[in-house]
N, C-alpha and C. Protein backbone atom coordinates (compact mmCIF):
# COMPACT_ATOMS: atom_id res chain seq x y z
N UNK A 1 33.67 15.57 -20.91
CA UNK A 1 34.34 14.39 -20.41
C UNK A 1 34.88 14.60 -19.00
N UNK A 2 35.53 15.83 -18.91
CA UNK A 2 35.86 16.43 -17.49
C UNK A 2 34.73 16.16 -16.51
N UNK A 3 33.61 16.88 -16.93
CA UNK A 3 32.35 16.49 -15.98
C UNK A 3 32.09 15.07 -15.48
N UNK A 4 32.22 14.13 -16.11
CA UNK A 4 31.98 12.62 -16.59
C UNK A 4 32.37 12.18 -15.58
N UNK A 5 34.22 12.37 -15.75
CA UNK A 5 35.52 11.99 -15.00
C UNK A 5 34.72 12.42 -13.40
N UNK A 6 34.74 13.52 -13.28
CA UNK A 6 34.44 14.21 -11.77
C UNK A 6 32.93 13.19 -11.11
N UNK A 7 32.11 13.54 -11.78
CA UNK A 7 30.69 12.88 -11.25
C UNK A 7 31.08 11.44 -11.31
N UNK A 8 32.01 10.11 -11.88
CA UNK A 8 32.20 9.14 -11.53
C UNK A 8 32.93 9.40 -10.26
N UNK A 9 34.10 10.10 -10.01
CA UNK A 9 34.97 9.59 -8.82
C UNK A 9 33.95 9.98 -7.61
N UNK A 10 32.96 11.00 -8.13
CA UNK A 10 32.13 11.32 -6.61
C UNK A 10 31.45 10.14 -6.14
N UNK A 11 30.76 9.36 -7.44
CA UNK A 11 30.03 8.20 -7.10
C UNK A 11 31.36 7.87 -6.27
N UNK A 12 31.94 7.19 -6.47
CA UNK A 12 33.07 5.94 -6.00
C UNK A 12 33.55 6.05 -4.92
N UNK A 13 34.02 7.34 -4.76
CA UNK A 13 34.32 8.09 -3.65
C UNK A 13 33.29 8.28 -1.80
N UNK A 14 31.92 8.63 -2.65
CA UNK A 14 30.83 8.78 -1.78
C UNK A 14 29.59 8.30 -2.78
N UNK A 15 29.92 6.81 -2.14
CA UNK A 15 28.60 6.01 -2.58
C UNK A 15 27.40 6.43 -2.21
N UNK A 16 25.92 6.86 -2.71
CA UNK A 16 24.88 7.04 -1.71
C UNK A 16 24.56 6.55 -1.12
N UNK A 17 23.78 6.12 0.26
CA UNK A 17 22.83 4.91 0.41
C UNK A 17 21.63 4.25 0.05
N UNK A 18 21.54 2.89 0.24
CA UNK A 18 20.85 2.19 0.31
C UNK A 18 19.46 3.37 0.96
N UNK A 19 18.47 3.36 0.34
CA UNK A 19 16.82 4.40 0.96
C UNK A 19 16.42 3.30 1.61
N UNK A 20 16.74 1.49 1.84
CA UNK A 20 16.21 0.93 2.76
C UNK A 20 16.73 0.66 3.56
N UNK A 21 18.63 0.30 3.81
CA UNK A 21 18.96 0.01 4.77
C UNK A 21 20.17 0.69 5.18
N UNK A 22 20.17 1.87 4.47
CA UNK A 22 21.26 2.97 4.76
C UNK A 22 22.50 2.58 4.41
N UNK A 23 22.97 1.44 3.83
CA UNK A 23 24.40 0.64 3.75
C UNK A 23 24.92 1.88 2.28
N UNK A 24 26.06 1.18 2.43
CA UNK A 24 26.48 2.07 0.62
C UNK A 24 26.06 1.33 -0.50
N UNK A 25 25.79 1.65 -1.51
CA UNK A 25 25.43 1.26 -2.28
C UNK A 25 26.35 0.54 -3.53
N UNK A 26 26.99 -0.44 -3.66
CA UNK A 26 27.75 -1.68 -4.72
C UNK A 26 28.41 -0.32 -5.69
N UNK A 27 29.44 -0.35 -6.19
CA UNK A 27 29.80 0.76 -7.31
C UNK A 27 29.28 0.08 -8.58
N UNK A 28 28.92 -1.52 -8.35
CA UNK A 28 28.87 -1.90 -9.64
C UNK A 28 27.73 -1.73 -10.13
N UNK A 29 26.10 -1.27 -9.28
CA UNK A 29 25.21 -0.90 -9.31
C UNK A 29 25.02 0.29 -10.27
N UNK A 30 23.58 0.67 -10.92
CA UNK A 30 23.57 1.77 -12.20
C UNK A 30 24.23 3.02 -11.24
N UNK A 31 24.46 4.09 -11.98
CA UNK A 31 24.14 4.95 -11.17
C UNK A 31 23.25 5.91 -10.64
N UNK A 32 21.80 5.33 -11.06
CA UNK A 32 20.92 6.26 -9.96
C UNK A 32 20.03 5.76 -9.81
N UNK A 33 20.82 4.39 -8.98
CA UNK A 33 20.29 3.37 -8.30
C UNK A 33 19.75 4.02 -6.47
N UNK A 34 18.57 3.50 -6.34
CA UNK A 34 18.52 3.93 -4.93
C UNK A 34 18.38 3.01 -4.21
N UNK A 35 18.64 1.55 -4.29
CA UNK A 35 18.54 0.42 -3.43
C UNK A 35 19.60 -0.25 -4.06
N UNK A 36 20.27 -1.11 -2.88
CA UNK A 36 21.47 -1.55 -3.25
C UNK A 36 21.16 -3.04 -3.89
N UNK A 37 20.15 -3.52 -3.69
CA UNK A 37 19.77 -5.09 -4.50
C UNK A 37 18.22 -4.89 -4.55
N UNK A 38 18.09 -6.01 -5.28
CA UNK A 38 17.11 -6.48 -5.61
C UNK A 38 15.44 -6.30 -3.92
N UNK A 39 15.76 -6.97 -3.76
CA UNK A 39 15.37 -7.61 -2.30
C UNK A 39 14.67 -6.19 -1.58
N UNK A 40 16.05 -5.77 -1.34
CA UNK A 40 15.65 -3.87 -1.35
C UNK A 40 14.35 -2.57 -1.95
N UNK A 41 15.15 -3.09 -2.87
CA UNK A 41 13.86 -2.32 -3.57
C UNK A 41 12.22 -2.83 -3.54
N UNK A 42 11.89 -3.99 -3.82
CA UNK A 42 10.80 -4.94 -3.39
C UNK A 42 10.27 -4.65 -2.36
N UNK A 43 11.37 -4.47 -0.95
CA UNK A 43 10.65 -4.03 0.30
C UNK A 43 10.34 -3.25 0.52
N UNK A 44 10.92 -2.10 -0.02
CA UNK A 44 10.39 -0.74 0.09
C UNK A 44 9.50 -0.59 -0.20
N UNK A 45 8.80 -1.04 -2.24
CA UNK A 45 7.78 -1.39 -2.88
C UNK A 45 6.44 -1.91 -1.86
N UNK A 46 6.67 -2.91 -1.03
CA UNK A 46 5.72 -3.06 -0.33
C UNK A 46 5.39 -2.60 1.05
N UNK A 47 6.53 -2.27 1.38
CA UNK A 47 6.46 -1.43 2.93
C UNK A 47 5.66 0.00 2.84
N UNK A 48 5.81 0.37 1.73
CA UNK A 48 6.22 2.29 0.94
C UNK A 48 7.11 2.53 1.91
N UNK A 49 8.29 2.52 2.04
CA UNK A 49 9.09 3.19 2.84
C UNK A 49 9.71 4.58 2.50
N UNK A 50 9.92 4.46 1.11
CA UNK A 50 10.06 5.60 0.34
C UNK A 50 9.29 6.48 -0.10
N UNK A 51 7.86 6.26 -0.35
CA UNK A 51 6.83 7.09 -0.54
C UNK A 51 6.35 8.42 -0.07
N UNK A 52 5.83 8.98 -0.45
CA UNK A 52 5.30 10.16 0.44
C UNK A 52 4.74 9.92 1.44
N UNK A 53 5.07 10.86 2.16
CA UNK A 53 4.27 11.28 3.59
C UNK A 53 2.99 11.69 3.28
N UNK A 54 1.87 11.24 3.88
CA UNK A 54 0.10 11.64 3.97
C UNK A 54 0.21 12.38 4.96
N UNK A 55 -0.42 13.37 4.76
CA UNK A 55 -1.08 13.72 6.22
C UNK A 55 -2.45 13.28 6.40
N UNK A 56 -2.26 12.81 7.51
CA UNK A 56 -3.88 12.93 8.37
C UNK A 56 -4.23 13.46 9.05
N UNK A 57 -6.19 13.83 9.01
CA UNK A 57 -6.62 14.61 9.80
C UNK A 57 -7.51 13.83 10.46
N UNK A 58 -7.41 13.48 11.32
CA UNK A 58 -8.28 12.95 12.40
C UNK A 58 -9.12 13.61 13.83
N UNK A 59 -9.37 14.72 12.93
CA UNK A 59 -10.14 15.87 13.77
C UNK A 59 -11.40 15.24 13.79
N UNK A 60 -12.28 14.64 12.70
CA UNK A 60 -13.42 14.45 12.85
C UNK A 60 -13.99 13.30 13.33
N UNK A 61 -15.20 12.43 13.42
CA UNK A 61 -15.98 12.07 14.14
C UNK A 61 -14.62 10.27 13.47
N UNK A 62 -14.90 9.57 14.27
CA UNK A 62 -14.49 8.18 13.08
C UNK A 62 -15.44 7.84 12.23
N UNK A 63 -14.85 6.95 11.16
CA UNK A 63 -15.79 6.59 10.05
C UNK A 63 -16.27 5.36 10.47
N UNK A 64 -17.33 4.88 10.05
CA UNK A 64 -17.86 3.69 10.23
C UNK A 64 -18.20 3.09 8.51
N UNK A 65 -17.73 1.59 8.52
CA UNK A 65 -18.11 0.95 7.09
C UNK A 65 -18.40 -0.48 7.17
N UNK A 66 -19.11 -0.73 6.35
CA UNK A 66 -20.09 -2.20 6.78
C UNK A 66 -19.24 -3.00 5.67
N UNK A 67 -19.45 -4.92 6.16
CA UNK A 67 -19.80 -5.44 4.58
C UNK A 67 -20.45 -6.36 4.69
N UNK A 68 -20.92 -6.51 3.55
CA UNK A 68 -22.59 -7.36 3.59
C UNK A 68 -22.23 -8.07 2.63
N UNK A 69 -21.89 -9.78 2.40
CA UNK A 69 -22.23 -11.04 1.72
C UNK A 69 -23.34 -11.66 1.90
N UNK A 70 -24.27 -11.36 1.68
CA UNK A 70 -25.24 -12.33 1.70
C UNK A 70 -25.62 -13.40 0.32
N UNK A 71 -26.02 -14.63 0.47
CA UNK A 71 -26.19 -15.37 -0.47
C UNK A 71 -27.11 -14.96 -1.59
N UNK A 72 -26.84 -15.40 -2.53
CA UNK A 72 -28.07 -14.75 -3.59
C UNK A 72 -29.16 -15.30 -3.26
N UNK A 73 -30.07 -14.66 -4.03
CA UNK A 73 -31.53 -15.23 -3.71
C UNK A 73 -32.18 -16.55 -4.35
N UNK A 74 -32.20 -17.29 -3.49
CA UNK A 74 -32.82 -18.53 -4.07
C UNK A 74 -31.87 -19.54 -3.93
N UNK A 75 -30.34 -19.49 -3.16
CA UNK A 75 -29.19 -20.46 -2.97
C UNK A 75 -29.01 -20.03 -1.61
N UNK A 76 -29.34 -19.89 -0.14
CA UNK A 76 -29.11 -19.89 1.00
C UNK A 76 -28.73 -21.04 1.12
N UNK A 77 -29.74 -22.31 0.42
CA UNK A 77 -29.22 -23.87 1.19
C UNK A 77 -28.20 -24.18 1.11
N UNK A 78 -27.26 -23.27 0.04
CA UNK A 78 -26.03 -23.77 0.00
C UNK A 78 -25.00 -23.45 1.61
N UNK A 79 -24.99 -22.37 2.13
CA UNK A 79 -24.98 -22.20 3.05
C UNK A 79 -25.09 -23.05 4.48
N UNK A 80 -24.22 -23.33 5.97
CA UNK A 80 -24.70 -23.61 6.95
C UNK A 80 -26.27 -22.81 7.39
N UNK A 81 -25.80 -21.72 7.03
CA UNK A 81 -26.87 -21.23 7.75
C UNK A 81 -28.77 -21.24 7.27
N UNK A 82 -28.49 -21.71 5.82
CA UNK A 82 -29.18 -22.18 5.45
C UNK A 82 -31.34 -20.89 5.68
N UNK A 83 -31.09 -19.87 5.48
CA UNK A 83 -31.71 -18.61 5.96
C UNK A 83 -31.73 -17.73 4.50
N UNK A 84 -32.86 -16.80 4.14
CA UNK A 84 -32.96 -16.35 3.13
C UNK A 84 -33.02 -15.35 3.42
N UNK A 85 -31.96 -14.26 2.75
CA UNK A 85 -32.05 -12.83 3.14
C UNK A 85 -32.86 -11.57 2.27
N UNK A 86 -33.52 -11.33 3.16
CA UNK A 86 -34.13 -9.72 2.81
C UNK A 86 -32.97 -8.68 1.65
N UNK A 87 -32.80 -9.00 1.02
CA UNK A 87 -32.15 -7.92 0.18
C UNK A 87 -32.39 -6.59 0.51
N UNK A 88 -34.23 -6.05 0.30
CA UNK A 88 -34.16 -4.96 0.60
C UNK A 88 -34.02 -4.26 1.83
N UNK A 89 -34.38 -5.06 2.71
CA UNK A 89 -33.83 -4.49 3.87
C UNK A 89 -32.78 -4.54 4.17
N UNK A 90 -31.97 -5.26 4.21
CA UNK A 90 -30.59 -5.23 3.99
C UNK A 90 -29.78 -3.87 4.16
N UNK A 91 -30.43 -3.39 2.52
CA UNK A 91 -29.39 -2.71 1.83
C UNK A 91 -30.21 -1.48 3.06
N UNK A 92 -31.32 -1.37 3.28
CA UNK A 92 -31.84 0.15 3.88
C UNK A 92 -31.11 0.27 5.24
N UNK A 93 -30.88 -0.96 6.00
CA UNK A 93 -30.49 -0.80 7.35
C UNK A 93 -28.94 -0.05 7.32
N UNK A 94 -27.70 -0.59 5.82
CA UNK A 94 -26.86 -0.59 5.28
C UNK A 94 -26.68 0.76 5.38
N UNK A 95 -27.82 1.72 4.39
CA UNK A 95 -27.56 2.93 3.80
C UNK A 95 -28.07 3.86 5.63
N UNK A 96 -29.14 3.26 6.36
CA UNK A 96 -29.37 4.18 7.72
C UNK A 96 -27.74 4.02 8.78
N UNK A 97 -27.54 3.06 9.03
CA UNK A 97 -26.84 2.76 9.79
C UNK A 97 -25.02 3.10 9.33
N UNK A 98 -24.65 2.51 8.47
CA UNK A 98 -23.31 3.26 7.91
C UNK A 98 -23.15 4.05 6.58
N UNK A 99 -23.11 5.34 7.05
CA UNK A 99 -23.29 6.71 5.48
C UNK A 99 -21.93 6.69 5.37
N UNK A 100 -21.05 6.27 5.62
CA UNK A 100 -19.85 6.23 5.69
C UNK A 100 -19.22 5.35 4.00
N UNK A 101 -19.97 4.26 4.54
CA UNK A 101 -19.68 3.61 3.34
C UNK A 101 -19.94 2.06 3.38
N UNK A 102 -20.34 1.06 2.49
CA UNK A 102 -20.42 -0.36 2.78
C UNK A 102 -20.47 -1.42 1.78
């Protein structure tokens, strides 16, 4: 209970912050809360602000990656462009031109 007593007054005492906007964090909040609202946490969620660090290596050549919609076969007219595509060539120029990915 001693322990209890001590680790509440630390909360209360020295609120943590907010991991998005550094503010203190509400006492009325759980306690091992790391965003002080709602709103907060969400942004982080989509920012990753909190997430790990990646490293990158950008030693090598850049990547190159294609994308190819073409109409199915036999519905171009639906299309402005109204043009029927080579599938197989397509895909070969696809696989010569970006190994990267497409």
């Amino acid at each position: 209970m001693i322990g209890r007593r001590r680790r509440l007054s630390q909360l209360l005492l020295f609120p943590s912050p907010c991991a998005w906007c550094g503010k203190p964090i509400p006492p009325e909040k759980r306690g091992d809360s790391k965003f002080c609202g709602k709103r907060h946490r969400q942004a982080s969620w989509r920012w990753r602000v909190d997430g790990p660090d990646l490293e990158v290596d950008a030693t090598g050549p850049p990547m190159r990656f294609a994308y190819a919609d073409p109409p199915y076969p036999g519905l171009a007219n639906y299309y402005p462009e109204r043009e029927e595509v080579d599938h197989a060539s397509l895909v070969d120029r696809l696989v010569a031109e970006f190994r990267d990915g497409w």
